[in-house]
PDB file of N, CA and C in Angstrom:
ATOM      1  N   UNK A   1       6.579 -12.066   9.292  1.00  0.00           N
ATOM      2  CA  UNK A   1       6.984 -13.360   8.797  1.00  0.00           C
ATOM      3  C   UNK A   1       6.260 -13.622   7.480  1.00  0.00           C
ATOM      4  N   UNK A   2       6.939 -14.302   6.594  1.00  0.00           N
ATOM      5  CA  UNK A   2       5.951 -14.558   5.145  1.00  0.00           C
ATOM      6  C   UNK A   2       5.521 -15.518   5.238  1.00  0.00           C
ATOM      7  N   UNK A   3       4.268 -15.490   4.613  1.00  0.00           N
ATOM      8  CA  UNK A   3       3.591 -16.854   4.549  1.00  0.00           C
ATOM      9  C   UNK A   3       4.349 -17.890   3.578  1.00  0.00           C
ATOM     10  N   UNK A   4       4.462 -18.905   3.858  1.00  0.00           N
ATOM     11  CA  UNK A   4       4.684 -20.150   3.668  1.00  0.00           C
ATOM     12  C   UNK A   4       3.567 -21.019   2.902  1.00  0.00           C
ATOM     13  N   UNK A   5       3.224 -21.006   1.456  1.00  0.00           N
ATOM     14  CA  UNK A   5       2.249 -22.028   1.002  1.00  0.00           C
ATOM     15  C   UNK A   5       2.482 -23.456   1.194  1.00  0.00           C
ATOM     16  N   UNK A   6       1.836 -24.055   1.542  1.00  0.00           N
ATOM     17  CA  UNK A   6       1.514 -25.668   0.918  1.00  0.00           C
ATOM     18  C   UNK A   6       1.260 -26.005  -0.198  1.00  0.00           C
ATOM     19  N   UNK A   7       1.644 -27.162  -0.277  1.00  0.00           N
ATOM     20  CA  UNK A   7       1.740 -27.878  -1.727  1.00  0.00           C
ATOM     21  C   UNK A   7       0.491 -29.187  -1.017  1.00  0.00           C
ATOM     22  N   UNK A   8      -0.789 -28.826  -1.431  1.00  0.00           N
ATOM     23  CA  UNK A   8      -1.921 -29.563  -1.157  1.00  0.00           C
ATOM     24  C   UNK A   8      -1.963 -30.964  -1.579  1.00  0.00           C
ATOM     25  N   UNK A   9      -2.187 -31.703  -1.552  1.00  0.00           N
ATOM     26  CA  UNK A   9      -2.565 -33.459  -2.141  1.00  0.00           C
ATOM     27  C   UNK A   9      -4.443 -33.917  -1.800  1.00  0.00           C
ATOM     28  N   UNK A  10      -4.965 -34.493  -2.665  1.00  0.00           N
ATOM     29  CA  UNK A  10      -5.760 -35.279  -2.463  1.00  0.00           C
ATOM     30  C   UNK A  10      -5.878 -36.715  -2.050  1.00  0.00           C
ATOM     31  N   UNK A  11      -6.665 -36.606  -1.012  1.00  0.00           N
ATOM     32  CA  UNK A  11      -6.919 -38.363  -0.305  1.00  0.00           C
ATOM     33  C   UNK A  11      -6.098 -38.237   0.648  1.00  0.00           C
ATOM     34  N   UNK A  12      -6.222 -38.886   1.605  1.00  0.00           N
ATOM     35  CA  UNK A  12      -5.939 -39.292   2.695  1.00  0.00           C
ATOM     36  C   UNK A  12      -4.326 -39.465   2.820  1.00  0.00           C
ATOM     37  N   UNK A  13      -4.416 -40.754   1.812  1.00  0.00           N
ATOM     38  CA  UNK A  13      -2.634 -40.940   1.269  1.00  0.00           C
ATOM     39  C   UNK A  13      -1.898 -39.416   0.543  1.00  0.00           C
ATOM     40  N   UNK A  14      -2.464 -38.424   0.594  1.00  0.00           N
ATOM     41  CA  UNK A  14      -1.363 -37.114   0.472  1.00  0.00           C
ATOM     42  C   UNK A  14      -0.861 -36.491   1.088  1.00  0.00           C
ATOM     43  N   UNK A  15      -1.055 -37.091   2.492  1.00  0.00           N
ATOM     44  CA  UNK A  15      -0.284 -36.729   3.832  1.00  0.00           C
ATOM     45  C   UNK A  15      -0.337 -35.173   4.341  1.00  0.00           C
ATOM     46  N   UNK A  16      -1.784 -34.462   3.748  1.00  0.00           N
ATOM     47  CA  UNK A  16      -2.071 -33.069   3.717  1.00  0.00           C
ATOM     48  C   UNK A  16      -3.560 -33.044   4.159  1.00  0.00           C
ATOM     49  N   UNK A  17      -3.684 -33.932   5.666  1.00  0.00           N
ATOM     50  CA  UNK A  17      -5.069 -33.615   5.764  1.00  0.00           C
ATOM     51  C   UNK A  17      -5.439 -31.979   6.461  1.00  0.00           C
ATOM     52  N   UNK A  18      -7.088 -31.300   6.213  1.00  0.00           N
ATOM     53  CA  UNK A  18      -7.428 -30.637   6.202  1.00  0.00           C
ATOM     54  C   UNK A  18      -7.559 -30.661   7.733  1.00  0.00           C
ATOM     55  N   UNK A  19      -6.626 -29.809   8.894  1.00  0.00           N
ATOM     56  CA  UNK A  19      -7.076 -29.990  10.031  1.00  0.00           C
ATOM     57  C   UNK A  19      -7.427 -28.406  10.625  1.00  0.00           C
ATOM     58  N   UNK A  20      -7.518 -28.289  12.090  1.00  0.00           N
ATOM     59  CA  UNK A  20      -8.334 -26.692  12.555  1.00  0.00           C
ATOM     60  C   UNK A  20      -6.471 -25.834  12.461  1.00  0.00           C
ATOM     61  N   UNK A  21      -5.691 -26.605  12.299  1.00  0.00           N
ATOM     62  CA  UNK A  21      -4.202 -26.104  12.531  1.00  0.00           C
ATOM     63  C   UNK A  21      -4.208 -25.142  11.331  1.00  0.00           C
ATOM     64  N   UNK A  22      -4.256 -26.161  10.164  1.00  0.00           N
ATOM     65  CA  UNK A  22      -3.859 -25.994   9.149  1.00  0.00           C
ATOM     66  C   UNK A  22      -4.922 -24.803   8.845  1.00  0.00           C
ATOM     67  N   UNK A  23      -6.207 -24.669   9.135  1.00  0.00           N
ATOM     68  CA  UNK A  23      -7.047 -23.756   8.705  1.00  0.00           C
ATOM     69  C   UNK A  23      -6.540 -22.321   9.360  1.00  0.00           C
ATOM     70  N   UNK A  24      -6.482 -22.425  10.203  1.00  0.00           N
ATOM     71  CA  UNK A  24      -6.029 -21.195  11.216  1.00  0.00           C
ATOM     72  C   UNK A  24      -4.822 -20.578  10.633  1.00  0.00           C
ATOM     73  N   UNK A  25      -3.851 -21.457  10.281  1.00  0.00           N
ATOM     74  CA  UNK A  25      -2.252 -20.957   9.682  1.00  0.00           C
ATOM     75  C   UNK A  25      -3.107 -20.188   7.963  1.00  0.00           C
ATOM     76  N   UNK A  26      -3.847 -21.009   7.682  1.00  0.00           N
ATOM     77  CA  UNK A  26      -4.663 -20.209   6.761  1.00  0.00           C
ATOM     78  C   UNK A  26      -5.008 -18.742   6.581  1.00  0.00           C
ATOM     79  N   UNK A  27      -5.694 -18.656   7.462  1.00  0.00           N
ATOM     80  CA  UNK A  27      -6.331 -17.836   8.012  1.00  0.00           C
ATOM     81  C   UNK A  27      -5.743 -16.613   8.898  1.00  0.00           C
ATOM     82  N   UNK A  28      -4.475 -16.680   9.256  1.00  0.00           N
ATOM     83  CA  UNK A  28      -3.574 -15.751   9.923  1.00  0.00           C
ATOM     84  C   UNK A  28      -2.712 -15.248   8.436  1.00  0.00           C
ATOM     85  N   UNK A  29      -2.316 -16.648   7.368  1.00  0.00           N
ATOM     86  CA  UNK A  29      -2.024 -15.801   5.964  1.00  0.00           C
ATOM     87  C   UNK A  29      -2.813 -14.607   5.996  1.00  0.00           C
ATOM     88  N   UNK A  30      -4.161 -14.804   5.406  1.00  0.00           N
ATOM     89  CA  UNK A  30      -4.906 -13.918   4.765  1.00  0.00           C
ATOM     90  C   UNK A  30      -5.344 -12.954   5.796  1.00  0.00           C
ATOM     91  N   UNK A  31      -5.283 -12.856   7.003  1.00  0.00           N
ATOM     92  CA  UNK A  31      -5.450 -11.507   7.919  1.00  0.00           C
ATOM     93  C   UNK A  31      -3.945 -10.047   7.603  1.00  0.00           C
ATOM     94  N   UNK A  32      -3.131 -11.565   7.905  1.00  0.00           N
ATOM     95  CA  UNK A  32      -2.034 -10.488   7.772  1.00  0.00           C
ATOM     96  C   UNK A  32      -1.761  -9.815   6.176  1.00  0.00           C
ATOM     97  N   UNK A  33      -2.951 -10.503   5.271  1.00  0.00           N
ATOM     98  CA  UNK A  33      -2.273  -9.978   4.018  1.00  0.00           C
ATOM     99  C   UNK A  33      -3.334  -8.957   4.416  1.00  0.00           C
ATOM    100  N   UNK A  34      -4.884  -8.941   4.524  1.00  0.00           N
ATOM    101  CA  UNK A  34      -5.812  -7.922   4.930  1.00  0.00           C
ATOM    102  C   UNK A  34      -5.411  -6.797   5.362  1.00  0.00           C
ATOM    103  N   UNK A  35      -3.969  -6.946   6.571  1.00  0.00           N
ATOM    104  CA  UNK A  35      -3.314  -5.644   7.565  1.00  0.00           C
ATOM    105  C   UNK A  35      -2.259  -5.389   6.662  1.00  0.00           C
ATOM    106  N   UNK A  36      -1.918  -6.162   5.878  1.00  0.00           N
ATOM    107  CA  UNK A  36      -0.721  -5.422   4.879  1.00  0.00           C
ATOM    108  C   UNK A  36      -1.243  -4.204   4.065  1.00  0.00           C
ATOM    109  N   UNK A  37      -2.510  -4.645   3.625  1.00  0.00           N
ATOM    110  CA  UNK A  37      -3.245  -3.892   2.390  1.00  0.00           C
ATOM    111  C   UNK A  37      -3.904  -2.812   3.326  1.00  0.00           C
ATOM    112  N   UNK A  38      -4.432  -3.070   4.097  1.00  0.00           N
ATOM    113  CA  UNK A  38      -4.978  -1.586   4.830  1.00  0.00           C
ATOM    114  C   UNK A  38      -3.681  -0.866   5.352  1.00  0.00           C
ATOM    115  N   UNK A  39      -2.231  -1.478   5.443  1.00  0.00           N
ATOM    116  CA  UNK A  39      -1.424  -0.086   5.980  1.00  0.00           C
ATOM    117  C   UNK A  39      -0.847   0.212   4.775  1.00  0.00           C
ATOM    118  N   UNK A  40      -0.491  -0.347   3.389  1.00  0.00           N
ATOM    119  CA  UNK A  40      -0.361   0.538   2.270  1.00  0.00           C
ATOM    120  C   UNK A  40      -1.242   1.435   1.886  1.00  0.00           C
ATOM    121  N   UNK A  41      -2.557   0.940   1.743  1.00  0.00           N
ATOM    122  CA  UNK A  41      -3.980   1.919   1.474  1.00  0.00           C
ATOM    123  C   UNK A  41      -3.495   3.304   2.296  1.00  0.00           C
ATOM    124  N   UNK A  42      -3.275   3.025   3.683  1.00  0.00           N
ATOM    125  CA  UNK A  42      -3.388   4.437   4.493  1.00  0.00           C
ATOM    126  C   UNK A  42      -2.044   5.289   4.080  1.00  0.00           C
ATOM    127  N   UNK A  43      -0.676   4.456   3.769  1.00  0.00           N
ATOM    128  CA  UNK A  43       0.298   5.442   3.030  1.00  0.00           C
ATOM    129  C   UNK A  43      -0.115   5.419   1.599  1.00  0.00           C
ATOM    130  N   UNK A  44      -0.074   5.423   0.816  1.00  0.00           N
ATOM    131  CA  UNK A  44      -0.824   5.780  -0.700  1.00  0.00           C
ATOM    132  C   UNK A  44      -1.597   7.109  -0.630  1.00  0.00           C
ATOM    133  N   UNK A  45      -2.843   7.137   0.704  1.00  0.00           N
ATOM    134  CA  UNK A  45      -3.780   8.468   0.723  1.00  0.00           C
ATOM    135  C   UNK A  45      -3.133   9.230   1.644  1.00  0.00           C
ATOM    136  N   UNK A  46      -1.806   9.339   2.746  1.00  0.00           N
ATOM    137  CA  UNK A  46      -1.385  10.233   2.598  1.00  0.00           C
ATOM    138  C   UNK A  46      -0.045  10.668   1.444  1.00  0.00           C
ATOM    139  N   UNK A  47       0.916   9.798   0.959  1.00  0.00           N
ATOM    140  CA  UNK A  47       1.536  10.066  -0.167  1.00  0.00           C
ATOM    141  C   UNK A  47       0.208  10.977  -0.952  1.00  0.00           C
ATOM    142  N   UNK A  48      -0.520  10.923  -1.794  1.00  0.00           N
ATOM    143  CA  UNK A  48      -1.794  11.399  -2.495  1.00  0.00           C
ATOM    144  C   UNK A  48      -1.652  12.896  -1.863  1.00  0.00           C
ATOM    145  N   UNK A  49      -1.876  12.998  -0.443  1.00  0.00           N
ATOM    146  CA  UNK A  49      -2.329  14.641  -0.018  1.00  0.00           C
ATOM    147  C   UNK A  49      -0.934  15.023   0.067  1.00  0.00           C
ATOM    148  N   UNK A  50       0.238  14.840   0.129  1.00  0.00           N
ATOM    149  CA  UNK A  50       1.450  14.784  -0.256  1.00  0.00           C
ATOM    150  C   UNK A  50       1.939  15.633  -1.523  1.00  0.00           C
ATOM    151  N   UNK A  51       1.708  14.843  -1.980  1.00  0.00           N
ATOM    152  CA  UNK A  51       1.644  15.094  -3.875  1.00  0.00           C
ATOM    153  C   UNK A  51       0.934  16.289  -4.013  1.00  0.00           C
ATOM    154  N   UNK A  52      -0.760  16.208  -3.184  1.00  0.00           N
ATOM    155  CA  UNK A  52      -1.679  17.511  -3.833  1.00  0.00           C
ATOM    156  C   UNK A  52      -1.402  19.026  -3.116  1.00  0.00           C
ATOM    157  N   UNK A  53      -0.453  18.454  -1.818  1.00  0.00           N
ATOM    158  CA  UNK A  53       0.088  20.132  -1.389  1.00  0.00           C
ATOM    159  C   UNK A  53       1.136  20.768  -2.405  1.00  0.00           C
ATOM    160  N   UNK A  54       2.487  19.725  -2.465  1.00  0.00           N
ATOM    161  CA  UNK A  54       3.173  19.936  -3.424  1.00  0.00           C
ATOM    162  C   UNK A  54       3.171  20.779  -4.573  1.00  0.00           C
ATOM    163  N   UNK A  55       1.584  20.012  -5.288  1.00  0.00           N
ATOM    164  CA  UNK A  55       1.142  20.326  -6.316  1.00  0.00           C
ATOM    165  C   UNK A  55       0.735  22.036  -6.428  1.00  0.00           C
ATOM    166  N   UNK A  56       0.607  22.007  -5.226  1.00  0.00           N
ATOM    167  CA  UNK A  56      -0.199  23.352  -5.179  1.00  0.00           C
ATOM    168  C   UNK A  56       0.389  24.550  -4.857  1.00  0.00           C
ATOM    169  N   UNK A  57       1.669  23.992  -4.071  1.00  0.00           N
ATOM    170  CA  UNK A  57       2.613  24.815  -3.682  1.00  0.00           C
ATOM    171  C   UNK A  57       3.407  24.988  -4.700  1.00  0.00           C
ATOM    172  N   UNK A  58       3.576  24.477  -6.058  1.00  0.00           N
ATOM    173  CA  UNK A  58       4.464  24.678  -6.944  1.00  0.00           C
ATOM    174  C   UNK A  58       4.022  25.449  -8.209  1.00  0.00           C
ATOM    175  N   UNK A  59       2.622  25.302  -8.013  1.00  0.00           N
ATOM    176  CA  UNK A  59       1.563  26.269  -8.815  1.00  0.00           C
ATOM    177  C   UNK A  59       1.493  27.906  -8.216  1.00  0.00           C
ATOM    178  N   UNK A  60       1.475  28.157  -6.900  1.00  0.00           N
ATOM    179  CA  UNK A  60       1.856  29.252  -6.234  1.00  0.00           C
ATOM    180  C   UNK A  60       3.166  29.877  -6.583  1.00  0.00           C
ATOM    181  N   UNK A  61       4.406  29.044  -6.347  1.00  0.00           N
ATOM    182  CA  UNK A  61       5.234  29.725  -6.526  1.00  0.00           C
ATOM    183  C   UNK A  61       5.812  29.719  -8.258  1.00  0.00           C
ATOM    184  N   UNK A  62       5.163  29.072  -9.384  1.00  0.00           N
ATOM    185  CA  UNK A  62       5.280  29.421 -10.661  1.00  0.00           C
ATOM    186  C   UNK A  62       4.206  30.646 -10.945  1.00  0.00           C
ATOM    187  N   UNK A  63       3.332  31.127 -10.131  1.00  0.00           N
ATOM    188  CA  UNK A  63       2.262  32.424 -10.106  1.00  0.00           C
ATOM    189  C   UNK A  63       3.131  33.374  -9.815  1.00  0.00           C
ATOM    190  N   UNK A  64       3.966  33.145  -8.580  1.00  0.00           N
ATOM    191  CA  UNK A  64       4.780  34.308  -8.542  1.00  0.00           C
ATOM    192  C   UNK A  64       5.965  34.561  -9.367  1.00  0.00           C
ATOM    193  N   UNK A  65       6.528  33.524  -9.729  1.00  0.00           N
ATOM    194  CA  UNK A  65       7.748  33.926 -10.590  1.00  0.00           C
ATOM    195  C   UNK A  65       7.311  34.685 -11.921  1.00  0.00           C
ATOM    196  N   UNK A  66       5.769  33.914 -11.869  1.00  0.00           N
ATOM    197  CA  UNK A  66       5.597  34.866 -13.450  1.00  0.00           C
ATOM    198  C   UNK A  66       4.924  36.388 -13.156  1.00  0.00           C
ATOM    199  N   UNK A  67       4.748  36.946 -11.758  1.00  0.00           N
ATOM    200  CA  UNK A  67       3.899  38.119 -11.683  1.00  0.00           C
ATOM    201  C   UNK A  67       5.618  38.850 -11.329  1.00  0.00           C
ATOM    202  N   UNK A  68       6.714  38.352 -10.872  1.00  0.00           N
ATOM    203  CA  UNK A  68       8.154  38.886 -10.770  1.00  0.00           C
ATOM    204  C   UNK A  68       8.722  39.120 -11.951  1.00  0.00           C
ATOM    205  N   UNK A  69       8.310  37.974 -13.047  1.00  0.00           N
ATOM    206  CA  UNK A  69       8.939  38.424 -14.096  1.00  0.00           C
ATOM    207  C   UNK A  69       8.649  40.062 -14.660  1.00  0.00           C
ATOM    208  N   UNK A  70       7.402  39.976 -14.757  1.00  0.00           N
ATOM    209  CA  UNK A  70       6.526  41.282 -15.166  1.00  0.00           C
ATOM    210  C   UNK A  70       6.881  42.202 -14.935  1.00  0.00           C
ATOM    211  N   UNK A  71       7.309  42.097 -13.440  1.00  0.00           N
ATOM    212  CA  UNK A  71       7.874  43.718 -12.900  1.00  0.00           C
ATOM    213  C   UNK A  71       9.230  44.298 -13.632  1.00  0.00           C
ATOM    214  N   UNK A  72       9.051  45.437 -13.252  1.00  0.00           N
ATOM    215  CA  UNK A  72      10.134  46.177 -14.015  1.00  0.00           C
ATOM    216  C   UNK A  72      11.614  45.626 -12.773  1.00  0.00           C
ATOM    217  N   UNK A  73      12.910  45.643 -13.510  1.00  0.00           N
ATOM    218  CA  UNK A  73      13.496  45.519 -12.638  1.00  0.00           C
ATOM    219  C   UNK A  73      14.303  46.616 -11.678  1.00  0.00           C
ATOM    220  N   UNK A  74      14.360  46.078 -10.267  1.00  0.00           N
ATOM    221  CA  UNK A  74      14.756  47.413  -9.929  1.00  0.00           C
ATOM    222  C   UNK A  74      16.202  47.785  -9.250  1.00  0.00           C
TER     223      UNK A  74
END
């Protein structure tokens, strides 16, 4: 569910008092943004080892195309 901001007022007459409700709905915002950011963090570092096999596997097989080129053909 997305969080929902308030539009805050000062004084009493802004019909936005500070209660344990309102803190908590607070406070479940910013957890769930906390669990948003730690489950992108954890896809990002595997995307990352992703990328660095890739990387490595494409370096291997440009090693071999160039030790194939070399050879005589047969």
């Amino acid at each position: 569910m997305a969080f929902v901001p308030k539009t805050w007022a000062d004084g009493s007459a802004g019909g936005t008092p500070i209660t344990a409700a309102e803190l908590n709905r607070i406070e479940a915002g910013v957890a769930g943004v906390d669990a948003d950011q730690e489950a992108l963090a954890g896809l990002v570092s595997t995307q990352a080892a992703t990328i660095s096999n890739l990387t490595d596997t494409v370096t291997a097989l440009a090693a071999r195309v160039t030790a194939l080129e070399g050879e005589p053909a047969g």
